[in-house]
N, C-alpha and C. Protein backbone atom coordinates (compact mmCIF):
# COMPACT_ATOMS: atom_id res chain seq x y z
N UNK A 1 -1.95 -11.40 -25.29
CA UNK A 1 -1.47 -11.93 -24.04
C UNK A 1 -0.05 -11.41 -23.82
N UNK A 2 0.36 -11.14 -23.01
CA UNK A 2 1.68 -10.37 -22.07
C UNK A 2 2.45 -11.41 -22.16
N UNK A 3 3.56 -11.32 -22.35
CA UNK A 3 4.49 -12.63 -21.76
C UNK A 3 5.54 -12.12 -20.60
N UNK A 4 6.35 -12.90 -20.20
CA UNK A 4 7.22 -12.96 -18.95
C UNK A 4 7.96 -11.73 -18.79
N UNK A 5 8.22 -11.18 -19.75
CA UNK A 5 9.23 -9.92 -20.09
C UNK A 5 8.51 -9.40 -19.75
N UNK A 6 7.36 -8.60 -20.07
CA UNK A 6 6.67 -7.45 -20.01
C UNK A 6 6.46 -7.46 -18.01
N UNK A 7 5.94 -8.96 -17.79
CA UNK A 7 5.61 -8.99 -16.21
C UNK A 7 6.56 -8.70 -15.33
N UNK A 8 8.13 -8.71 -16.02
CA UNK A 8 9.31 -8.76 -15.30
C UNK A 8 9.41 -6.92 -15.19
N UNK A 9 8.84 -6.37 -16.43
CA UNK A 9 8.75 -4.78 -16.02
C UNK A 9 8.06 -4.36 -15.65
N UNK A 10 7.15 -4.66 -14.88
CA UNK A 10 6.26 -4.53 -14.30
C UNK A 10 6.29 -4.47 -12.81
N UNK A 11 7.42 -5.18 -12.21
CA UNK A 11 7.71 -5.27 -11.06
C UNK A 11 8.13 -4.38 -9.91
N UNK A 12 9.06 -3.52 -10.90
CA UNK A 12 9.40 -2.05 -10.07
C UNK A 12 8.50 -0.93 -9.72
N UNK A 13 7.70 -0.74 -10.91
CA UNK A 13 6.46 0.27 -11.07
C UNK A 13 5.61 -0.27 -10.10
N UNK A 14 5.11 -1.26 -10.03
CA UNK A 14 4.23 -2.15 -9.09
C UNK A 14 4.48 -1.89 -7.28
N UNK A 15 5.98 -2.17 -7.28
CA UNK A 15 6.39 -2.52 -5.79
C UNK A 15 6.65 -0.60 -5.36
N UNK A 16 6.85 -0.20 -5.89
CA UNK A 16 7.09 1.67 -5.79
C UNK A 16 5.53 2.18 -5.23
N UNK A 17 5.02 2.23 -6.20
CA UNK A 17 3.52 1.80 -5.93
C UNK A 17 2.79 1.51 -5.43
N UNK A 18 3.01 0.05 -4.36
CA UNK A 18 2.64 -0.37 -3.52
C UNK A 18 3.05 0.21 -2.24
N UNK A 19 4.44 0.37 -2.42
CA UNK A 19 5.03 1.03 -1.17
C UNK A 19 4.24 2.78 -1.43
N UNK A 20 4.52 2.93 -2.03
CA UNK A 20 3.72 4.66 -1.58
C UNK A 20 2.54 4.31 -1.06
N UNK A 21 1.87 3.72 -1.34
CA UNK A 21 0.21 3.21 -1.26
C UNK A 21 0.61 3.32 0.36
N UNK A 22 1.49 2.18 0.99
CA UNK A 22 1.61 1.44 2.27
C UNK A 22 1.73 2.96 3.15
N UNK A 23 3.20 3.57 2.78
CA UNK A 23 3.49 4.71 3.20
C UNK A 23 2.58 5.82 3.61
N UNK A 24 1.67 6.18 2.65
CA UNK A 24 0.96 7.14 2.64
C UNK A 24 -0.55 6.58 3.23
N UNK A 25 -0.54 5.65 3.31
CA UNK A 25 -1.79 5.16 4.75
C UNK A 25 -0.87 4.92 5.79
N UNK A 26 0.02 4.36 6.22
CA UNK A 26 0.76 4.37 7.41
C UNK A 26 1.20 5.51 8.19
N UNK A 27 1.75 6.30 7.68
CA UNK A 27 1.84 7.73 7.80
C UNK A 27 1.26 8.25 8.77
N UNK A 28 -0.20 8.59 8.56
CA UNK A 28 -1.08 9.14 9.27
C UNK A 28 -1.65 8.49 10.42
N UNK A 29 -1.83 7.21 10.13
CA UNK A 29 -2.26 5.93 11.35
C UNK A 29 -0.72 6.51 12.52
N UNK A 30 0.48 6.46 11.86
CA UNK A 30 1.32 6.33 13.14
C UNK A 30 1.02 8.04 13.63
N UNK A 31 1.62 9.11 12.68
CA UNK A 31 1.17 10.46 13.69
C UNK A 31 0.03 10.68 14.12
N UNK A 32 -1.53 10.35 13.18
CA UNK A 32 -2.43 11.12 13.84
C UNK A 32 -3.15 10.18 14.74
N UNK A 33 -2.73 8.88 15.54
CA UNK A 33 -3.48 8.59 16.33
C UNK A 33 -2.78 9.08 17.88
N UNK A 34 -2.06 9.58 17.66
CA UNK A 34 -1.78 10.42 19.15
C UNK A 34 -2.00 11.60 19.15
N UNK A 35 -2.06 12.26 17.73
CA UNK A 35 -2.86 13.60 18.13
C UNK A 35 -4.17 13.78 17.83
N UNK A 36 -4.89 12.88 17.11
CA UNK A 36 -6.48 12.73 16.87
C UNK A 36 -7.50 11.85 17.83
N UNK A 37 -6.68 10.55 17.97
CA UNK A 37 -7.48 9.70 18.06
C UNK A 37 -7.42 8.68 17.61
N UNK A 38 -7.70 7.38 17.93
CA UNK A 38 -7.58 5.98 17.12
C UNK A 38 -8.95 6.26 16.04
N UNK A 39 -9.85 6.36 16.87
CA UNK A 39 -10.94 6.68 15.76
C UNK A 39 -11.17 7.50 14.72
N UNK A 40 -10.89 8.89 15.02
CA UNK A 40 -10.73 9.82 13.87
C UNK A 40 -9.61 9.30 12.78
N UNK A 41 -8.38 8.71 13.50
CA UNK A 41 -7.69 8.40 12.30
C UNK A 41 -7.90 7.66 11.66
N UNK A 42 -8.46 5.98 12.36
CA UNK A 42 -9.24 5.56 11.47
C UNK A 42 -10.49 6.25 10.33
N UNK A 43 -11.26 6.91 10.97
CA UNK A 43 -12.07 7.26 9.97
C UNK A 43 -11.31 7.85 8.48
N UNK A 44 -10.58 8.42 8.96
CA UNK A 44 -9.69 9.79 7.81
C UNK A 44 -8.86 8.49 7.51
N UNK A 45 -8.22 8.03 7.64
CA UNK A 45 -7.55 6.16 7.23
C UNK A 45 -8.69 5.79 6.10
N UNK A 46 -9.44 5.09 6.50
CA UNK A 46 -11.18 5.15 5.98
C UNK A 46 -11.30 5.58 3.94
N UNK A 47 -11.22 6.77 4.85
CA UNK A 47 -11.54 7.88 3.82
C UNK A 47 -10.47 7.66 2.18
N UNK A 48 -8.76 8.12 2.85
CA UNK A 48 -8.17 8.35 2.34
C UNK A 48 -7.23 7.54 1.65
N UNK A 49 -7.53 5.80 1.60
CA UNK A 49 -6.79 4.95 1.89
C UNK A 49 -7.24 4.94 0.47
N UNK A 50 -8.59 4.30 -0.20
CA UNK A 50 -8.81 4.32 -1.58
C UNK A 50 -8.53 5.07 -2.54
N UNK A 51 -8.60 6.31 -2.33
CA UNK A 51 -8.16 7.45 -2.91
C UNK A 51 -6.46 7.44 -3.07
N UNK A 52 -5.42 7.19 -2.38
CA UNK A 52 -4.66 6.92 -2.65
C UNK A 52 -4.34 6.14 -3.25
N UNK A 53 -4.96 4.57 -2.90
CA UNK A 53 -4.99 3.52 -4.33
C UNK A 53 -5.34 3.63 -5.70
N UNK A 54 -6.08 5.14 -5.80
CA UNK A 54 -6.57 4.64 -7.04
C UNK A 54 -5.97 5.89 -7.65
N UNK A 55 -5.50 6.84 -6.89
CA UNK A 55 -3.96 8.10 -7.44
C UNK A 55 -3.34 7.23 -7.99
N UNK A 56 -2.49 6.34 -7.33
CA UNK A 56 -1.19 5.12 -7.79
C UNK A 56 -1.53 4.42 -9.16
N UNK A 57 -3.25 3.41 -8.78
CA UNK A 57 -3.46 2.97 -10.21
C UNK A 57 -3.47 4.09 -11.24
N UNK A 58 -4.14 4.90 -11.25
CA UNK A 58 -4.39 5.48 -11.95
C UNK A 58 -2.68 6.41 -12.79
N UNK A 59 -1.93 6.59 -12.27
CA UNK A 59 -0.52 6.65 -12.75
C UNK A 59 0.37 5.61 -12.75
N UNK A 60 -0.45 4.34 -12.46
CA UNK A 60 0.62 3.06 -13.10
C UNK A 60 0.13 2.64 -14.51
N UNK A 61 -1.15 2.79 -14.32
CA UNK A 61 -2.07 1.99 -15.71
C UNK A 61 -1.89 3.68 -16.91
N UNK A 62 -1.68 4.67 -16.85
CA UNK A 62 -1.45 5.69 -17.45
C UNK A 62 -0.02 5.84 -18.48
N UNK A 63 1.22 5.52 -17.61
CA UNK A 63 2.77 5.49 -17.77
C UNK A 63 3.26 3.91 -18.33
N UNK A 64 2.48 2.64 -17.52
CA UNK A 64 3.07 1.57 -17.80
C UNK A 64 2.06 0.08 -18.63
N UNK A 65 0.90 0.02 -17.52
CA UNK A 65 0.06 -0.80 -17.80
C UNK A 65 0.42 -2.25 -18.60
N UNK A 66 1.60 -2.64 -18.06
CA UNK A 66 2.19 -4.31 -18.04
C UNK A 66 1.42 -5.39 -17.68
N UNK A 67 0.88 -5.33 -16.82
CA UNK A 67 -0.12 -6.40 -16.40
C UNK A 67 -1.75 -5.67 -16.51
N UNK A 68 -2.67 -6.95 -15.85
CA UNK A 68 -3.74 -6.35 -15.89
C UNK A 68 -4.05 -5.94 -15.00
N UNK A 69 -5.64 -5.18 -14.59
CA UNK A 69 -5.88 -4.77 -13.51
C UNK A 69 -5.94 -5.66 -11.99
N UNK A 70 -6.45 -6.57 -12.07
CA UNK A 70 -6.57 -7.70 -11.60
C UNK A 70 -5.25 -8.14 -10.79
N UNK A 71 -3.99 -8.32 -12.09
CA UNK A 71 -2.93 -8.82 -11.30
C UNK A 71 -2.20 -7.50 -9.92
N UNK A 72 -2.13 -6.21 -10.77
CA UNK A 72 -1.73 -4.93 -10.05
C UNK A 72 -2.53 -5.28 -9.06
N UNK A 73 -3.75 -5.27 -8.84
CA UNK A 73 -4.20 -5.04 -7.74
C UNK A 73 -4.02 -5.76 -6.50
N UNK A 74 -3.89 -7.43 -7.09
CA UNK A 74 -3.51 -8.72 -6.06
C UNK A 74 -1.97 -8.58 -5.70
N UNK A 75 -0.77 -7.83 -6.90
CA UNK A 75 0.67 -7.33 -6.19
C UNK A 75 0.43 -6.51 -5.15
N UNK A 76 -0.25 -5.19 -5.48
CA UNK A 76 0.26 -4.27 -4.20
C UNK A 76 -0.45 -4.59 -3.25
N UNK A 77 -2.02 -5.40 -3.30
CA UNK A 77 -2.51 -5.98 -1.55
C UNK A 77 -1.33 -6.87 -1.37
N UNK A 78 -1.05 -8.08 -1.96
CA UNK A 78 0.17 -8.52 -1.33
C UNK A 78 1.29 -7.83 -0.43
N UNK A 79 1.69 -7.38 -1.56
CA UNK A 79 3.08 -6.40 -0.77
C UNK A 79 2.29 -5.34 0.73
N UNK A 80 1.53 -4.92 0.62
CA UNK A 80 0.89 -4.17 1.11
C UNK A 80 0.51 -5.04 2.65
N UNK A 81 0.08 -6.19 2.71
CA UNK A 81 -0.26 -7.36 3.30
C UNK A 81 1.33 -7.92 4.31
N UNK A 82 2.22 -8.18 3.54
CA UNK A 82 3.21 -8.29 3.79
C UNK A 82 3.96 -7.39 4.49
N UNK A 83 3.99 -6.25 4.24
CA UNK A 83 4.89 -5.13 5.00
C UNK A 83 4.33 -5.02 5.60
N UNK A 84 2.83 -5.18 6.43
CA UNK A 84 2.02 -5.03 7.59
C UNK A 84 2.34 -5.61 8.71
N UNK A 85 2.29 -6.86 8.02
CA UNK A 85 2.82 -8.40 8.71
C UNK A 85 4.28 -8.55 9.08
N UNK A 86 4.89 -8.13 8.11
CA UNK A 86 6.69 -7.48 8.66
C UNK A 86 7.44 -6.75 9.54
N UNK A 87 6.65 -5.96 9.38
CA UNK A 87 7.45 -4.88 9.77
C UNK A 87 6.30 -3.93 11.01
N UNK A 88 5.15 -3.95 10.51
CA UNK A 88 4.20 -3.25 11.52
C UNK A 88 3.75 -4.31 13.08
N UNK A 89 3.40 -5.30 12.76
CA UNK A 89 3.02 -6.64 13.76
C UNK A 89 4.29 -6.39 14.39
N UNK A 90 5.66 -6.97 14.12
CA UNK A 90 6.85 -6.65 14.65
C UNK A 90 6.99 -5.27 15.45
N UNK A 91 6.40 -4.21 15.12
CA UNK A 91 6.77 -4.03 16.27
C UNK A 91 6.14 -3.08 17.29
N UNK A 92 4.25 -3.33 16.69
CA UNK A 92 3.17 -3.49 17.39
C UNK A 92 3.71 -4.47 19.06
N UNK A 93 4.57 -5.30 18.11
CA UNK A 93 4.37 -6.76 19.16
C UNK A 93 5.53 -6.27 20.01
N UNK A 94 7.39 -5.82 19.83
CA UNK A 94 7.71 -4.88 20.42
C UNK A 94 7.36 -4.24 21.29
N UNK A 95 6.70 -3.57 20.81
CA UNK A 95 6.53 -1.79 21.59
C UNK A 95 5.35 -2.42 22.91
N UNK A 96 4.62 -3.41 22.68
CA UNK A 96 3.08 -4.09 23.58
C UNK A 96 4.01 -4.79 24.76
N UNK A 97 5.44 -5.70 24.50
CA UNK A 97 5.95 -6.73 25.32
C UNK A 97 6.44 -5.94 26.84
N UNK A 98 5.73 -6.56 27.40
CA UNK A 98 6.67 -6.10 28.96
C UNK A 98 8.12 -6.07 29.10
């Protein structure tokens, strides 16, 4: 069993992580739906969104592997969840207001 220390290093690798994850699906949603399409980017969104999650796991659980799979995975949907809700809704909701 892990104790508190190990989870406390775990936190940076995790949130880096998560944010590339966020980044590198956001990315493409903001450029390529004005030059593709909402749909195509979704699809290629789709596509490329797991594959990036599992680049990240796969070089967190390689280099660090502090927690388990389970917890990694419920941090970066969180964070991931959160910066959506932050920062994207904001200013979805922005950019929509008369």
């Amino acid at each position: 069993m892990t104790g508190v220390r190990s989870h406390g290093r775990a936190a940076l690798p995790l949130t880096v992580g998560a944010f590339a994850i966020w980044l590198a699906c956001g990315l493409p949603m903001a450029f390529g739906r004005p030059v593709l399409g909402l749909e195509t980017t979704l699809k290629i969104h789709e596509i490329a969104a797991p594959i990036y999650a599992a680049l990240v796991s796969f070089a967190y659980f390689t280099n660090f592997r502090s927690v388990t799979p389970l917890a990694a995975a419920a941090f970066m949907t969180a964070f991931i969840v959160v910066l959506d809700a932050a920062l994207v809704a904001l200013v979805y909701a922005s950019l929509s207001s008369p």
